[in-house]
N, C-alpha and C. Protein backbone atom coordinates (compact mmCIF):
# COMPACT_ATOMS: atom_id res chain seq x y z
N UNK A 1 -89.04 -115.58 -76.49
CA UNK A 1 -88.60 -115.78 -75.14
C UNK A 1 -89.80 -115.59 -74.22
N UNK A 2 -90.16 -116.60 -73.58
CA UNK A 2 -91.44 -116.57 -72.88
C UNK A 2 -91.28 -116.03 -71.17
N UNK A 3 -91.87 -115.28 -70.81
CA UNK A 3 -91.55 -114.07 -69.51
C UNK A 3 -92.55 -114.96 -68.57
N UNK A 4 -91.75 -115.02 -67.62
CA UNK A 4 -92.51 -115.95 -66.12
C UNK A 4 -92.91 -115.24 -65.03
N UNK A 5 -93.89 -114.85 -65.08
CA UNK A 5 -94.71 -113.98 -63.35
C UNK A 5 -95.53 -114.38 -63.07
N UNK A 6 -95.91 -113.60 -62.15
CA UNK A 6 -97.56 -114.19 -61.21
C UNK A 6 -98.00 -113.05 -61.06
N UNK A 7 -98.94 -113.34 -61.64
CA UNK A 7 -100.80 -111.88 -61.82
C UNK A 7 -100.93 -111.73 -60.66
N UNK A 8 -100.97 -110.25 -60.21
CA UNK A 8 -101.30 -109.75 -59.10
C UNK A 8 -102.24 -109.34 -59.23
N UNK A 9 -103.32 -110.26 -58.01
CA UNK A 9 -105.11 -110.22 -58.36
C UNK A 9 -105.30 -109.22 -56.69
N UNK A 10 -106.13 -108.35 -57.08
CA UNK A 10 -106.69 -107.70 -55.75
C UNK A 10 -105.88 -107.52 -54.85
N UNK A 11 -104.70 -106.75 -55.15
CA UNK A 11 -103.40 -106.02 -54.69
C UNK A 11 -104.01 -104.30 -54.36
N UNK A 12 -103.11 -103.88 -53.23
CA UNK A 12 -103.40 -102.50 -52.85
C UNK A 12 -102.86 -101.91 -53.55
N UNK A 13 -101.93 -102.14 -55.20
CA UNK A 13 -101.09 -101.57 -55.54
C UNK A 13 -101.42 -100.64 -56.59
N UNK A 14 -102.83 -100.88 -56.81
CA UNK A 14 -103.87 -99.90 -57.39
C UNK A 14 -104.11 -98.88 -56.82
N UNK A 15 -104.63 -99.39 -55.76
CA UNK A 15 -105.66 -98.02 -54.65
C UNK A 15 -104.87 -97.03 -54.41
N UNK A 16 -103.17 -97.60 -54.19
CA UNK A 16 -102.44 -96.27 -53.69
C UNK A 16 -102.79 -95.11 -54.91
N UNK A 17 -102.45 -95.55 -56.11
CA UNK A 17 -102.45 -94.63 -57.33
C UNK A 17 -103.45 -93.93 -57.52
N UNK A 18 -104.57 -94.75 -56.90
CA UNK A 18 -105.88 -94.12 -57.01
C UNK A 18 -106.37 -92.93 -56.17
N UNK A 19 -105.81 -93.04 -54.97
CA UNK A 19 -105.78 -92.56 -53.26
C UNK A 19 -106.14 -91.10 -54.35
N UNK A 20 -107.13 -90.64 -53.24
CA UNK A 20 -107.60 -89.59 -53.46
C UNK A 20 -106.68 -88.80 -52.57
N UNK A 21 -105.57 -89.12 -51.43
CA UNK A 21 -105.29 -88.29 -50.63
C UNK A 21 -104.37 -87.10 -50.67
N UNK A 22 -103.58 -87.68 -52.07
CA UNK A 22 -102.86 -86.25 -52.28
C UNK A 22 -103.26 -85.20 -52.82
N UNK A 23 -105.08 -85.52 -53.10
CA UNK A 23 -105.69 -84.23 -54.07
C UNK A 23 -106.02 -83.48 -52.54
N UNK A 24 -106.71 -84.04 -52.05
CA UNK A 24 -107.43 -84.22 -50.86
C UNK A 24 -106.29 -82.72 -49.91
N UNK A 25 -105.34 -83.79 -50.06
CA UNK A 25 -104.28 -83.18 -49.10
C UNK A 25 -103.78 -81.38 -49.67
N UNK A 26 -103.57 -81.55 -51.15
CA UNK A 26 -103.34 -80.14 -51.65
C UNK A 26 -104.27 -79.35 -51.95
N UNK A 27 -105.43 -79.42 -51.68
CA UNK A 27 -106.85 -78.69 -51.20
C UNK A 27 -106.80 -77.94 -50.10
N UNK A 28 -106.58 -78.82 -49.01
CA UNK A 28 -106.32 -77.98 -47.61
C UNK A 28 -105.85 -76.96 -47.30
N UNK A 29 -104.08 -77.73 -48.27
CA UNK A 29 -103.09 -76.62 -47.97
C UNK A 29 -103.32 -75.36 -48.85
N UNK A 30 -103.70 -75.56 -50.12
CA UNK A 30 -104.33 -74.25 -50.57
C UNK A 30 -105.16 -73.24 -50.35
N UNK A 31 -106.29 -73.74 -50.02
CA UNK A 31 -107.32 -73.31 -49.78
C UNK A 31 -107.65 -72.89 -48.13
N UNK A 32 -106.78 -73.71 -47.36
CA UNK A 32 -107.02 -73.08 -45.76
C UNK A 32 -105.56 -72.93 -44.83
N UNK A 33 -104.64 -73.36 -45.62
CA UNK A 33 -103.24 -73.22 -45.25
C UNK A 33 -103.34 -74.29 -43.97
N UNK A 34 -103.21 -75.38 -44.11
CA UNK A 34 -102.87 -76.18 -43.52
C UNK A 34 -103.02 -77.18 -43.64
N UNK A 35 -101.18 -78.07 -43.49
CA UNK A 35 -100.47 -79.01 -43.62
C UNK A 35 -101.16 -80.28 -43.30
N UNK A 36 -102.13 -81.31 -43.35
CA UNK A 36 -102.77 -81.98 -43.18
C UNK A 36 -101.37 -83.31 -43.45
N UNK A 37 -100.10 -83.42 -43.83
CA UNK A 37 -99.35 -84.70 -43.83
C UNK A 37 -97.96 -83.95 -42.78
N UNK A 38 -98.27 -82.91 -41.99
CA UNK A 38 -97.20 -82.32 -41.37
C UNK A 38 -96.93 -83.08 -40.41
N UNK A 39 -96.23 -84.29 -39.98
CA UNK A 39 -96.35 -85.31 -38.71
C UNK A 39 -95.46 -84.51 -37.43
N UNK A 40 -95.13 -83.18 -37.59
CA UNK A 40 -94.89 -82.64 -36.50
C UNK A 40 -95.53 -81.71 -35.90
N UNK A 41 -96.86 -81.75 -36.25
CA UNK A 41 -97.72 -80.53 -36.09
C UNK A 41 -99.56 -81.60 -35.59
N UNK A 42 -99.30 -83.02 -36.72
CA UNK A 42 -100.57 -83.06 -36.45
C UNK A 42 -100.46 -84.67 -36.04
N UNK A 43 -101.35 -85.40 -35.20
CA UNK A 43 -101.41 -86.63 -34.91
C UNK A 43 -101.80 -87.29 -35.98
N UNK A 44 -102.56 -87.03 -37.02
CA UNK A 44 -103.24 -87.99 -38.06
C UNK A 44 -104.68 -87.80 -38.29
N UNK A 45 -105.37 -87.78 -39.22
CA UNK A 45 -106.54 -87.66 -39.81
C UNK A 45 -107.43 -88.86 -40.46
N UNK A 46 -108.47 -88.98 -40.53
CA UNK A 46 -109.55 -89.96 -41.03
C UNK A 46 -110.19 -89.23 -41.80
N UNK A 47 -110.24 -89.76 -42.78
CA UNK A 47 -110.69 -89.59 -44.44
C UNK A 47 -112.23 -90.58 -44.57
N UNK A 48 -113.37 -89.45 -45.05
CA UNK A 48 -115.01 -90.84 -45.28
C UNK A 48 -114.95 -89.99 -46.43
N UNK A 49 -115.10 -91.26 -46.90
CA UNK A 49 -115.95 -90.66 -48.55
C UNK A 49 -117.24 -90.46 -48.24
N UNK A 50 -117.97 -89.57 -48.74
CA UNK A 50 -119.29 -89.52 -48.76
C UNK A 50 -119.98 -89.56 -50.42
N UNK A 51 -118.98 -89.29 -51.60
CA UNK A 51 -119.20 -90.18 -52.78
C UNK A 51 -118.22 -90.15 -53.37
N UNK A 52 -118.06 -89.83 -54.88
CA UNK A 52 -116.80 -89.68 -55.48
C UNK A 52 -116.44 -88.63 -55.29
N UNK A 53 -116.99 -87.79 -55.00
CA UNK A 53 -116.23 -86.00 -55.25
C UNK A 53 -116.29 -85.67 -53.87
N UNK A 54 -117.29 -85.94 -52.84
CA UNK A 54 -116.61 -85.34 -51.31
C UNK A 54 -116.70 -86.28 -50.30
N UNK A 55 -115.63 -85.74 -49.39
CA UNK A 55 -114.63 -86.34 -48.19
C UNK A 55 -114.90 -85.93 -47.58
N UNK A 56 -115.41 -86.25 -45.93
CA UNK A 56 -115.25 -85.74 -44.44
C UNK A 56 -114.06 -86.11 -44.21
N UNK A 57 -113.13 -85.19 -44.16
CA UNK A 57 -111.93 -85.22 -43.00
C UNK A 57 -112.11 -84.45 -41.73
N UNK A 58 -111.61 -85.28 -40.50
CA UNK A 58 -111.26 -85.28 -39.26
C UNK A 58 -110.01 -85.31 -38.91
N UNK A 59 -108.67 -83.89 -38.52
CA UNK A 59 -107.92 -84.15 -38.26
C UNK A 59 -107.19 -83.53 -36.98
N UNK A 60 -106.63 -83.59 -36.25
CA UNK A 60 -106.26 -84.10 -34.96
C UNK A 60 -104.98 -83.50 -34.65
N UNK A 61 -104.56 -82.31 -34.33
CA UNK A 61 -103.10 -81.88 -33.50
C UNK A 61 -102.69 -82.43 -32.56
N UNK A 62 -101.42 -82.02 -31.86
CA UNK A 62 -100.37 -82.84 -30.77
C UNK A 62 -101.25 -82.13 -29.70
N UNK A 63 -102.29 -80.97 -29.47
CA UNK A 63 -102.96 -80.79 -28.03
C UNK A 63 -104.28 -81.15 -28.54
N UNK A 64 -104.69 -82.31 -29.31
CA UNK A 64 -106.00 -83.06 -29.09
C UNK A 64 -106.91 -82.53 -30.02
N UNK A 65 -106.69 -81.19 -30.54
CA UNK A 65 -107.76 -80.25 -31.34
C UNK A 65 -108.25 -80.56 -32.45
N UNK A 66 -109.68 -81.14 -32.66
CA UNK A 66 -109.89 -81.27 -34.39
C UNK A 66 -110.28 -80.19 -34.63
N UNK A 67 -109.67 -80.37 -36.22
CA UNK A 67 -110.40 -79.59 -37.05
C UNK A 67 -111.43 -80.78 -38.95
N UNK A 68 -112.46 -80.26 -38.62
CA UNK A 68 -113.31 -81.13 -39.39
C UNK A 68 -113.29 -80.22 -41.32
N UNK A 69 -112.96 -80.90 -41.97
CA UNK A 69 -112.71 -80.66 -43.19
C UNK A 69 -113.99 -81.10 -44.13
N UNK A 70 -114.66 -80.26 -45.01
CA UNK A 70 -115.56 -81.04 -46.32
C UNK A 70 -115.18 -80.61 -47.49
N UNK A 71 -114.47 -81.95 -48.56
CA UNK A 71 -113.19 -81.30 -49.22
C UNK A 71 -114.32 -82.07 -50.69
N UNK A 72 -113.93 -81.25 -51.29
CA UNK A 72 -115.06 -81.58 -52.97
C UNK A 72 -113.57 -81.51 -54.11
N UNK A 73 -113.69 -82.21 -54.16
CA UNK A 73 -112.26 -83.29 -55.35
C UNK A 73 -112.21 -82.32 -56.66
N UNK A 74 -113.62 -83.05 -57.17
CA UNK A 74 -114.63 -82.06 -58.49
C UNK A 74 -114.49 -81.13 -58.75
N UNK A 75 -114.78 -79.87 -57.67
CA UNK A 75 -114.88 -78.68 -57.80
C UNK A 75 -113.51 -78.17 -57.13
N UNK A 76 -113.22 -78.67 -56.72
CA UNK A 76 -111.66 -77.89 -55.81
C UNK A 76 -112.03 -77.20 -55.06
N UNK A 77 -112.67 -77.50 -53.94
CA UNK A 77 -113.22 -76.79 -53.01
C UNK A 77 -112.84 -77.61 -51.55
N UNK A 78 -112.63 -76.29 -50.20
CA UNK A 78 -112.04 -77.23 -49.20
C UNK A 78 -113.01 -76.26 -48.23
N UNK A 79 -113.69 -76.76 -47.13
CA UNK A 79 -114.43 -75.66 -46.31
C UNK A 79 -113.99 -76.38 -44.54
N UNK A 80 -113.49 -75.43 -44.18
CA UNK A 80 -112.60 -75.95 -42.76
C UNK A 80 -114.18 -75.23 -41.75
N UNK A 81 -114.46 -76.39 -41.13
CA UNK A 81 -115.77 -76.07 -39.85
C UNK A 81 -115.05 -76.20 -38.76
N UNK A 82 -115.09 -75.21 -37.77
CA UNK A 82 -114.75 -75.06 -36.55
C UNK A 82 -114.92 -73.91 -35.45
């Protein structure tokens, strides 16, 4: 019985799986206690890779305040500058 689809070429449906953001995200909360996906606490954050293992995060409360994150994947390490 021959099965009929269409190859999904260069779909985002990878990257999500890949998304570094939920390591990313349970770093924070471990390591500095704070909710970085809390959408009632924070406006939203920007994620730079700077290679495979660390991230500049920039993230942003409801009164304007960043707080700047350098989060190491690798080592499990999260260091909150402010």
């Amino acid at each position: 019985m021959p099965i009929y689809s269409t190859p999904t070429i260069g779909s985002n449906y990878e990257e999500v799986f890949d998304s570094p953001i939920p390591t990313i995200s349970e770093l924070i909360l471990e390591k500095n206690n704070i909710d970085i996906e809390n959408k009632s606490l924070y406006l939203g954050y920007i994620v730079e890779e700077e290679n495979d293992c660390e991230y500049s995060i920039k993230l942003m409360d409801k009164s304007k305040k960043e707080y700047l994150f350098n989060v190491d994947i690798c080592n499990l390490k999260s260091i909150l500058y402010n």
